[in-house]
Protein backbone atom coordinates (compact mmCIF):
# COMPACT_ATOMS: atom_id res chain seq x y z
CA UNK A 1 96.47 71.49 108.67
CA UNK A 2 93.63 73.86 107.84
CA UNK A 3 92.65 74.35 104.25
CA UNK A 4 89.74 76.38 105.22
CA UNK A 5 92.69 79.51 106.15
CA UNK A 6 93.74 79.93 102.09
CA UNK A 7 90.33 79.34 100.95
CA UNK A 8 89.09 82.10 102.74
CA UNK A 9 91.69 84.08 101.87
CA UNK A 10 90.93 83.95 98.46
CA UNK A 11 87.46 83.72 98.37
CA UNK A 12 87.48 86.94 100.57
CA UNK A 13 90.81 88.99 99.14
CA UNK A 14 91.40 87.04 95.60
CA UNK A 15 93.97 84.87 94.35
CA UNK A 16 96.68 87.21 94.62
CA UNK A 17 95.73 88.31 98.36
CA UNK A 18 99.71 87.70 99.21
CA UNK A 19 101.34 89.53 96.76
CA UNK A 20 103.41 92.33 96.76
CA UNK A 21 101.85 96.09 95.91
CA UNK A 22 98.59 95.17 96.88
CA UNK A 23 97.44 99.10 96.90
CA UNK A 24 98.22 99.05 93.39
CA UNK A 25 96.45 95.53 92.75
CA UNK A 26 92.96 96.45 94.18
CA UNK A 27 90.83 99.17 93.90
CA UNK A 28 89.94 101.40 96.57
CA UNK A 29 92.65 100.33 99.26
CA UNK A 30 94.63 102.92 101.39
CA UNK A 31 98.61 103.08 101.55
CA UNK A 32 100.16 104.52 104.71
CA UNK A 33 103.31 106.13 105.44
CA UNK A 34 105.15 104.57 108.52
CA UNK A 35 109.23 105.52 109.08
CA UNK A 36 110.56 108.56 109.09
CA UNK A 37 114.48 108.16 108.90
CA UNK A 38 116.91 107.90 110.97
CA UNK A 39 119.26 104.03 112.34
CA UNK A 40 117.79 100.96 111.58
CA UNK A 41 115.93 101.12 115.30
CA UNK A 42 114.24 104.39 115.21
CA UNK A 43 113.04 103.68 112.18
CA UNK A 44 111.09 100.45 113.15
CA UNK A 45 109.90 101.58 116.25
CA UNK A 46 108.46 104.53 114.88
CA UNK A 47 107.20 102.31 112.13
CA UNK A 48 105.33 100.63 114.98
CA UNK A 49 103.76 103.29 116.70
CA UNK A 50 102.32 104.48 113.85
CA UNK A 51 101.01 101.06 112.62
CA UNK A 52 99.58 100.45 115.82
CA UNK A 53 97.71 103.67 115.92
CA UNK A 54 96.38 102.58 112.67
CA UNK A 55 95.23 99.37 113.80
CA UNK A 56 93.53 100.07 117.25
CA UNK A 57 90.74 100.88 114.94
CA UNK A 58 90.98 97.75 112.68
CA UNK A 59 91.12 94.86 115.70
CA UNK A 60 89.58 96.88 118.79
CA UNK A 61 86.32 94.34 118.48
CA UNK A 62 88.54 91.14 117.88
CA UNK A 63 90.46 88.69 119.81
CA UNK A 64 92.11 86.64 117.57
CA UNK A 65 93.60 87.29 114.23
CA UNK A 66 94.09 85.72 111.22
CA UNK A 67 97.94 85.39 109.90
CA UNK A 68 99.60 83.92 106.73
CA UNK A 69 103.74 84.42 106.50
CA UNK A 70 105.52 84.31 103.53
CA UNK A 71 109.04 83.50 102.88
CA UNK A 72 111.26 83.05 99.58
CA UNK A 73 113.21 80.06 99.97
CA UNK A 74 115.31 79.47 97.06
CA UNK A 75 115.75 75.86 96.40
CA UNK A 76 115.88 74.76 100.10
CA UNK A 77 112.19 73.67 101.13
CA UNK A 78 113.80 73.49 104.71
CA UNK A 79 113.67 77.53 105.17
CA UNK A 80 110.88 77.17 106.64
CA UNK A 81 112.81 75.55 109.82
CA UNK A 82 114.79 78.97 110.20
CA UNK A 83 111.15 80.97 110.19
CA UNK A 84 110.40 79.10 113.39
CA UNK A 85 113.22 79.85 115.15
CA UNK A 86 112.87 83.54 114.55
CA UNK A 87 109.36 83.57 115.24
CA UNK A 88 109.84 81.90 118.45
CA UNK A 89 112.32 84.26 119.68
CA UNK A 90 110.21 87.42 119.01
CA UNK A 91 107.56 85.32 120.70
CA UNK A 92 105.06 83.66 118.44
CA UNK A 93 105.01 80.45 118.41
CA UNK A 94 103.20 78.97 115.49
CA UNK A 95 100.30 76.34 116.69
CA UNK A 96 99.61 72.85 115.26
CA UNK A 97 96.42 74.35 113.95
CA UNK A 98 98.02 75.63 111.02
CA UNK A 99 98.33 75.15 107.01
CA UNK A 100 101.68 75.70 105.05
CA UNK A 101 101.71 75.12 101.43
CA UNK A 102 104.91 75.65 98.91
CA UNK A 103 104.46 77.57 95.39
CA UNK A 104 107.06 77.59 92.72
CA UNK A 105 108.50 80.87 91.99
CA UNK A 106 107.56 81.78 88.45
CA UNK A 107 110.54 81.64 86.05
CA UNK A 108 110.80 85.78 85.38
CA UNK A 109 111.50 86.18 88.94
CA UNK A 110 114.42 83.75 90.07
CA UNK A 111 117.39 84.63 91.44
CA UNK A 112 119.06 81.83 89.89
CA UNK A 113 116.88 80.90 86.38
CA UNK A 114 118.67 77.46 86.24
CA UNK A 115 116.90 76.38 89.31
CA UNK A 116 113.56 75.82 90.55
CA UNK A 117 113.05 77.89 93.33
CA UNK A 118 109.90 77.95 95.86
CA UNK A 119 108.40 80.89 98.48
CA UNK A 120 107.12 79.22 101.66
CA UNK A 121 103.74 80.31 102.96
CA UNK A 122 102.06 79.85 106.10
CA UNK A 123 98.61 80.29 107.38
CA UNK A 124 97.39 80.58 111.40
CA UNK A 125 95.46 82.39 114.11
CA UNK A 126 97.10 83.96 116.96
CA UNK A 127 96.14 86.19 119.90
CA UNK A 128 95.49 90.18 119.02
CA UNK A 129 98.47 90.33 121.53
CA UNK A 130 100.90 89.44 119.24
CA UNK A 131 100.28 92.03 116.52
CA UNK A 132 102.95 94.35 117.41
CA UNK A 133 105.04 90.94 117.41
CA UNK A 134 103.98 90.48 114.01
CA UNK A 135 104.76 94.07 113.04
CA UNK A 136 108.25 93.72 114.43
CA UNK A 137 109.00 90.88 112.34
CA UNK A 138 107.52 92.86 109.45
CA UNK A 139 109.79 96.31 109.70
CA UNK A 140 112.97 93.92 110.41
CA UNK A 141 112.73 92.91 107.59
CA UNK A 142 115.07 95.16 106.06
CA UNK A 143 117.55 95.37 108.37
CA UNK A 144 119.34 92.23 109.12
CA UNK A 145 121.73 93.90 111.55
CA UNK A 146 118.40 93.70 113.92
CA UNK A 147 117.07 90.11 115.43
CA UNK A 148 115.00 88.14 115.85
CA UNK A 149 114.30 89.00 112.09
CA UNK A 150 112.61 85.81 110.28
CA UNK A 151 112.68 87.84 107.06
CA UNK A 152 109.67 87.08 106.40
CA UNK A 153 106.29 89.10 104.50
CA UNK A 154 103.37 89.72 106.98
CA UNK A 155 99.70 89.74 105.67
CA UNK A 156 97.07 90.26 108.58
CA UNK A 157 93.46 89.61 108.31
CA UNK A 158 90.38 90.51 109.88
CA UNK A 159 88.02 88.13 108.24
CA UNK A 160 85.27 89.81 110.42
CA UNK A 161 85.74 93.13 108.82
CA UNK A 162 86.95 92.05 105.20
CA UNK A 163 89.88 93.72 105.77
CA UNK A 164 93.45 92.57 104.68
CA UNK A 165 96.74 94.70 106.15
CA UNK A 166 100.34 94.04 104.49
CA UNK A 167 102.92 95.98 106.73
CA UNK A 168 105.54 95.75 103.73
CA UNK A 169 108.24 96.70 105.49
CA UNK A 170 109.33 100.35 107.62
CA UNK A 171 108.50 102.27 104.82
CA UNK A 172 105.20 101.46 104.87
CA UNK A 173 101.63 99.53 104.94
CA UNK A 174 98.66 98.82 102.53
CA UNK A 175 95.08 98.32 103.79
CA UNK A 176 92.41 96.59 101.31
CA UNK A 177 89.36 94.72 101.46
CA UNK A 178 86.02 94.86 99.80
CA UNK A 179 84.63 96.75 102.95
CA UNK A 180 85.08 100.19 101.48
CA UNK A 181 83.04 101.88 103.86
CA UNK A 182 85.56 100.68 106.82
CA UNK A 183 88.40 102.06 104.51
CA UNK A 184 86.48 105.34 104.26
CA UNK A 185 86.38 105.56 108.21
CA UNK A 186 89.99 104.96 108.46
CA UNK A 187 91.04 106.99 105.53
CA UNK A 188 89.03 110.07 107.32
CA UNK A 189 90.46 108.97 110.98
CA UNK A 190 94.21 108.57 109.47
CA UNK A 191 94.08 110.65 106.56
CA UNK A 192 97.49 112.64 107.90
CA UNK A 193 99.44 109.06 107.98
CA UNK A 194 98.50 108.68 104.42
CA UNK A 195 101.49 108.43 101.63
CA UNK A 196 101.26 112.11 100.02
CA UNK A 197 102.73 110.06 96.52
CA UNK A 198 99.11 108.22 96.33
CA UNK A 199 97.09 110.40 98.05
CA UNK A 200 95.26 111.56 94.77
CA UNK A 201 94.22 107.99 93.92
CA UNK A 202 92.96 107.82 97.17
CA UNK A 203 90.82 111.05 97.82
CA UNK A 204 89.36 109.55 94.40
CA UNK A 205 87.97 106.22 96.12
CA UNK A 206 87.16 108.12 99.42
CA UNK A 207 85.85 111.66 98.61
């Protein structure tokens, strides 16, 4: 167990650092544009070139990262069990060095409101080798015809930076962090893998 992993998180990114939308949660963050159509394959590999690209610039100085997984699990606090398994076979393997806590699902957003239901999340370092690993599991996640798939959200941090990266799925990533000057650089760098939708709020922040 390490506590320290979700206190930093916080302390860094704030309370809601794993959540869902995070562009539209914090100010000044950047929201790229990743697949381009096409099967289930082409669209996660292209997916992954592109987020790659993006994040040569964000890890080139690091050699470790910072991970935390999440995973709804319904009412079966064993899900976590069928994480590992994926994860293994896409080759991460999560070390003992690790913290995993459990946090009821609030009530508005069951699937079943006559149950108590729970997301999973867990917190760990791993090599800068397995980011495109991690991106993998992250554009599977909508396509269950393609394994390993642990189905499972992917936050990213580089605590050095004070930046946080959410690959939410193909479709897309978000970028945030109270570094805004870093976001500047790669909003300048990568401003033609930007999402046209958001790109007004964005030239706001950066220009």
């Amino acid at each position: 167990m390490n506590p320290k992993i979700s206190r930093s998180i916080e302390e860094m990114f704030g309370i809601q650092a794993c959540g869902n939308a995070l562009f539209y949660a914090h100010p000044d963050g950047l929201r790229f544009e990743l697949s381009e159509g096409g099967e289930p394959l082409e669209q996660v590999l292209t997916a992954l070139r592109k987020a790659s690209l993006i994040c040569e610039d964000l890890f080139d100085a690091v050699d470790s990262i910072t991970v935390c997984l999440w995973r709804f699990a319904g009412n079966d606090k064993f899900a976590l069990r069928k994480v590992l398994r994926e994860l293994k076979n896409v080759g991460i393997a999560i070390p003992e060095e690790r913290e995993i806590w459990f946090a009821p699902v609030p009530f508005e957003d069951r699937f079943d409101e006559s149950i108590e239901e729970w997301r999973i999340s867990v917190a760990f370092q791993l090599p800068i080798t397995k980011l495109q690993s991690l991106f993998w599991c992250a554009f599977t996640v909508d396509f269950p015809s393609l394994h390993p798939n642990p189905r499972c959200d992917v936050y990213i941090f580089n605590f050095k930076d004070r930046i946080l990266v959410h690959p939410y799925d193909d479709r897309g990533m978000d970028i945030i962090g109270p570094n805004k000057d870093f976001l500047r650089k790669l909003y300048v760098k990568h401003n033609s893998l930007l999402l046209d939708y958001d790109r007004a709020r964005m030239s706001k922040s950066f220009e």
